[in-house]
N, C-alpha and C. Protein backbone atom coordinates (compact mmCIF):
# COMPACT_ATOMS: atom_id res chain seq x y z
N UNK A 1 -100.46 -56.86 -26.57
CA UNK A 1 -100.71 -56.36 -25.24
C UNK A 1 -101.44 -55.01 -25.35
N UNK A 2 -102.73 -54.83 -24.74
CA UNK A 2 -103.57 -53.58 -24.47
C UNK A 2 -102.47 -52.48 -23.91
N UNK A 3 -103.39 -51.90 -24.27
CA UNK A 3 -102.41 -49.72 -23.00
C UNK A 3 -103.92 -49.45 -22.24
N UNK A 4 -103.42 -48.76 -21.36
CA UNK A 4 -104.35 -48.01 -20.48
C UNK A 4 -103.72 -46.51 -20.61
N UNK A 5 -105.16 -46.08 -21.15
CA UNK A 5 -104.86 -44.48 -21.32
C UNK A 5 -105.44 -43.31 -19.60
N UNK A 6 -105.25 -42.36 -19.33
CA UNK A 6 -105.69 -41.69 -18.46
C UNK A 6 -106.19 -39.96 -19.01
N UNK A 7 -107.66 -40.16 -18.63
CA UNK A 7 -107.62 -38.42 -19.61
C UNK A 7 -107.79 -37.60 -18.25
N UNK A 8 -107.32 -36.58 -18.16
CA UNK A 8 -107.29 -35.29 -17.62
C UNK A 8 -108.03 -33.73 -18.57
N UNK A 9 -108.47 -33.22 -17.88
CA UNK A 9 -109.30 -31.91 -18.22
C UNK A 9 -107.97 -30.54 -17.72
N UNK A 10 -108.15 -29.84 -18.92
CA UNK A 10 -107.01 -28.62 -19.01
C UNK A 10 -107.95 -27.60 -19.24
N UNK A 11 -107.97 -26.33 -19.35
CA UNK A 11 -108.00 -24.78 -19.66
C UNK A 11 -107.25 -23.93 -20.03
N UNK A 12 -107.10 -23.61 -21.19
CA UNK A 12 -105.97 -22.73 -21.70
C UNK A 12 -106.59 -21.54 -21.91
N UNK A 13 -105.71 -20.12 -21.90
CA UNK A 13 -106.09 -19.20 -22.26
C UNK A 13 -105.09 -18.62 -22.92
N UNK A 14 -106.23 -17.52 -23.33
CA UNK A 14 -105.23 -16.74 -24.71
C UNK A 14 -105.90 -15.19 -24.61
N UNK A 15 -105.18 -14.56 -25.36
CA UNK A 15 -105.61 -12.77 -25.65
C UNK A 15 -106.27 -12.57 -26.83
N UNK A 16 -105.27 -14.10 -27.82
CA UNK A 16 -106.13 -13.54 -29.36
C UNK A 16 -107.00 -14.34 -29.89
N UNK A 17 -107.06 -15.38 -29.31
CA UNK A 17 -107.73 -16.97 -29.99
C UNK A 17 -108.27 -18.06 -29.42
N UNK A 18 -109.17 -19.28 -29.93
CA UNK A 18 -108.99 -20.03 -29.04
C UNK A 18 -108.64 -21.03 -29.36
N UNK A 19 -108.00 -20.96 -30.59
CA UNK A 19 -106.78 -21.90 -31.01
C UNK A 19 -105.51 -21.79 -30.06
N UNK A 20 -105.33 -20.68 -30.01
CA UNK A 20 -104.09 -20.35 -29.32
C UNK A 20 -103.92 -20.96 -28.11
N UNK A 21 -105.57 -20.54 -27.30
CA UNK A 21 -105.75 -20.67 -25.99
C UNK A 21 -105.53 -22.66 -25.55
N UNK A 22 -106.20 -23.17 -26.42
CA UNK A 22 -105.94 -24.78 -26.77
C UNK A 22 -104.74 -25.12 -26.76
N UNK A 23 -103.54 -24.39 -27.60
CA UNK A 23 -102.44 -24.53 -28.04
C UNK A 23 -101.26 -24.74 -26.64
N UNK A 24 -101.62 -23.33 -25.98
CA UNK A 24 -101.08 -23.09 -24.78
C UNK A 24 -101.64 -24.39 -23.83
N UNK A 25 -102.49 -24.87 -23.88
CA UNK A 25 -102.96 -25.81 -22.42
C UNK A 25 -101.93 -26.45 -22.90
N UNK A 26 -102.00 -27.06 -24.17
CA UNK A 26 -101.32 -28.85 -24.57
C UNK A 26 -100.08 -28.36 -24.65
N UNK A 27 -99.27 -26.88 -24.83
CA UNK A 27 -97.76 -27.24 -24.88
C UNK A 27 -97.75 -27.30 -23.44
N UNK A 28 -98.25 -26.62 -22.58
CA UNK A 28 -97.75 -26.45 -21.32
C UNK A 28 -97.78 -28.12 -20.38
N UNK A 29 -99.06 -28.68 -20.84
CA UNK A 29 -99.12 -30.43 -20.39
C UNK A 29 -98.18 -31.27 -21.03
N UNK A 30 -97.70 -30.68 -22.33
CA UNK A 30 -96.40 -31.68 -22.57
C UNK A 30 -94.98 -31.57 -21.84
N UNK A 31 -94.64 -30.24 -21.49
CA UNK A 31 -93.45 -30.00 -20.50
C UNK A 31 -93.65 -30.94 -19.31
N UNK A 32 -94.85 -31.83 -18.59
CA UNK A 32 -94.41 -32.59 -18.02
C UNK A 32 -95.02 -34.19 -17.92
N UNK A 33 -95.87 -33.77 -18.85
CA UNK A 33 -96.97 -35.14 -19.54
C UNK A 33 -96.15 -36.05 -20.76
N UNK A 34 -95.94 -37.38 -20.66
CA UNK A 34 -95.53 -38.21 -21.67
C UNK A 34 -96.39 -38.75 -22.29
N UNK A 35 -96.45 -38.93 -23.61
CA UNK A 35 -97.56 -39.55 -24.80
C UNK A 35 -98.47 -39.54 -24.54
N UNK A 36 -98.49 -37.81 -24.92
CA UNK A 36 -99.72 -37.51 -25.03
C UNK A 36 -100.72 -37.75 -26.58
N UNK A 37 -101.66 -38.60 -26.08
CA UNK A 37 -102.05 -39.03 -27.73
C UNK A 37 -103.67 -38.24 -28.11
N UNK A 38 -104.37 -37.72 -27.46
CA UNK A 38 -105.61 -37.42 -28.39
C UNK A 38 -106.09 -36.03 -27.30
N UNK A 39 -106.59 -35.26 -27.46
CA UNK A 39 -107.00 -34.10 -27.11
C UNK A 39 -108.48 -33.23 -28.20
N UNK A 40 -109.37 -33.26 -26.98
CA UNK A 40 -111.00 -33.14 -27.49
C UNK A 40 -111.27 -31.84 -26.91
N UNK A 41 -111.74 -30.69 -27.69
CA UNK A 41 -111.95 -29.73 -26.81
C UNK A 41 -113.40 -29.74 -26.87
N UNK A 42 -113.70 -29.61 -25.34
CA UNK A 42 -115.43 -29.85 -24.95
C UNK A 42 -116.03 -28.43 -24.88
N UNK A 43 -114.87 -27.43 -24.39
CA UNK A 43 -116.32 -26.26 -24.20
C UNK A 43 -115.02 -25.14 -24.67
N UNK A 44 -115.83 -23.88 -25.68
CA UNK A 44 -115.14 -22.80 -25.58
C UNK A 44 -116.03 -21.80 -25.16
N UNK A 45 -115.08 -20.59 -23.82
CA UNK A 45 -115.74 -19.10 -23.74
C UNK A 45 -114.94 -18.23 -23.36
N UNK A 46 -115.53 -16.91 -23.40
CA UNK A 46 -114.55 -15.88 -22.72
C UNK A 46 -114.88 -15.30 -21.40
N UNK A 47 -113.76 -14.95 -20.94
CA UNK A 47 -113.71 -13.80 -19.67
C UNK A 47 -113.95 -12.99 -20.44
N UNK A 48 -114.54 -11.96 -19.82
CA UNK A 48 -114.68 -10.22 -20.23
C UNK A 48 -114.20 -9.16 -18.33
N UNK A 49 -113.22 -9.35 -18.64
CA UNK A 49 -113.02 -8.13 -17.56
C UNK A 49 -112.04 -6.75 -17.77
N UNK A 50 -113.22 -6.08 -17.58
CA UNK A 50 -112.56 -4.57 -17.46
C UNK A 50 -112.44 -4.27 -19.16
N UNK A 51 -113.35 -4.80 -19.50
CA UNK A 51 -113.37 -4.46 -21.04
C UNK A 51 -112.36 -5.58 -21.92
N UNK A 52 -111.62 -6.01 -21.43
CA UNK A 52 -110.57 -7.12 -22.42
C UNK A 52 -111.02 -8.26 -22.10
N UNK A 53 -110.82 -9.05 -23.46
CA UNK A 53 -111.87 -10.53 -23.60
C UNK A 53 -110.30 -11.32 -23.20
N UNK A 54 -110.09 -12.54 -22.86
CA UNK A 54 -109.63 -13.44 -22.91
C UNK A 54 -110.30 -14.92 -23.29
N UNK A 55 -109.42 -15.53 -23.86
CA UNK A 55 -110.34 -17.05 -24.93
C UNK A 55 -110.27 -17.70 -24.10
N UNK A 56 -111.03 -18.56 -23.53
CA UNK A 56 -110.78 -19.89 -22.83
C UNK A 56 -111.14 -21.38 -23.58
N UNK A 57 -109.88 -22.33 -24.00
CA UNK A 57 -110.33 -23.22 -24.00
C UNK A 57 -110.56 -24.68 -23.38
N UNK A 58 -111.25 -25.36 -23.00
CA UNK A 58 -111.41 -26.66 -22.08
C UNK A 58 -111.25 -27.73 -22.90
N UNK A 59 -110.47 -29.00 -22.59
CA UNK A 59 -109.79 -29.47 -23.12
C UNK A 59 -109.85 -30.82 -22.48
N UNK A 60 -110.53 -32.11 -23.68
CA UNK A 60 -109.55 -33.45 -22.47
C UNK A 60 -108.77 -33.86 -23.09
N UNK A 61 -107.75 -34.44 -22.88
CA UNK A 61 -106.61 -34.60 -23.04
C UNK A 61 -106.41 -36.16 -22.56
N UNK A 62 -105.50 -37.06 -23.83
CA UNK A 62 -105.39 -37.86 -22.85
C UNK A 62 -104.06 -38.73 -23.01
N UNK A 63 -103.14 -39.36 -22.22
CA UNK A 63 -102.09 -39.78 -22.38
C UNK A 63 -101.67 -41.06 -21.95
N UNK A 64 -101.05 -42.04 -22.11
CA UNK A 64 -100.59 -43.51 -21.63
C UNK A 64 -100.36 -43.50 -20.47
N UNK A 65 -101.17 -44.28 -19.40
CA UNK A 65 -100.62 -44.41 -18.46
C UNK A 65 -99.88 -45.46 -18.12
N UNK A 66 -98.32 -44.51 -17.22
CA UNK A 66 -97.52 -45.52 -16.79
C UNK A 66 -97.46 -45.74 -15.47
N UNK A 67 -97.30 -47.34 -15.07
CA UNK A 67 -97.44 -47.52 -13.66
C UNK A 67 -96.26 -47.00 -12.93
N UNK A 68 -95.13 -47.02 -13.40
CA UNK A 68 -94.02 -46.18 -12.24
C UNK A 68 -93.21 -47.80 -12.20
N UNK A 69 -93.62 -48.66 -12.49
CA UNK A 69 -92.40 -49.83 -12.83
C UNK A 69 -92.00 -49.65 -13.49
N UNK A 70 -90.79 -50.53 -13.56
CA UNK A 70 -89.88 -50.23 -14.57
C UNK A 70 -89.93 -51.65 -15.37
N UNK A 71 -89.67 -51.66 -16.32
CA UNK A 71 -90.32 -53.13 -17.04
C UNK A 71 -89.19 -53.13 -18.18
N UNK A 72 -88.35 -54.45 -18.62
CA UNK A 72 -87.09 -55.00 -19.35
C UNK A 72 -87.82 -53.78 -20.90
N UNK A 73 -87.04 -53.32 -21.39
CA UNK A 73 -87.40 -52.71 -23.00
C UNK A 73 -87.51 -51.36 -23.02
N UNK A 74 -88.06 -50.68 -21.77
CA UNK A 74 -88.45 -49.38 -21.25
C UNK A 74 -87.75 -48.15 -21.37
């Protein structure tokens, strides 16, 4: 039996990195995202305001989608 995946686009930021900044999107999408399986980061840049850089990273992300039935095994 096939899966149907669903990708969503994230932005993380950070002070020191843009590992970090990446890091932060995907823990924060797992606190309410289930199987989450592959994550592509498409664009990195920074803010510059008031003299302090912040990392930004953009992110797709993508995870199993479930229909909201409930199905025998589940």
């Amino acid at each position: 039996m096939g899966s149907v995946y669903k990708i969503i686009e994230l932005v993380g930021t950070s002070d020191s990195s843009w590992e970090d900044a990446a890091k932060t999107a995907l823990e924060t999408a797992a606190k309410t995202l289930r199987d989450l399986r592959v994550a592509e980061v498409t664009e990195l840049d920074v803010k510059i305001e008031d003299g302090k850089v912040t990392y930004r990273a953009k992110l797709k992300v993508s995870f199993k989608y479930q229909s909201g039935k409930y199905e025998a095994g589940e």
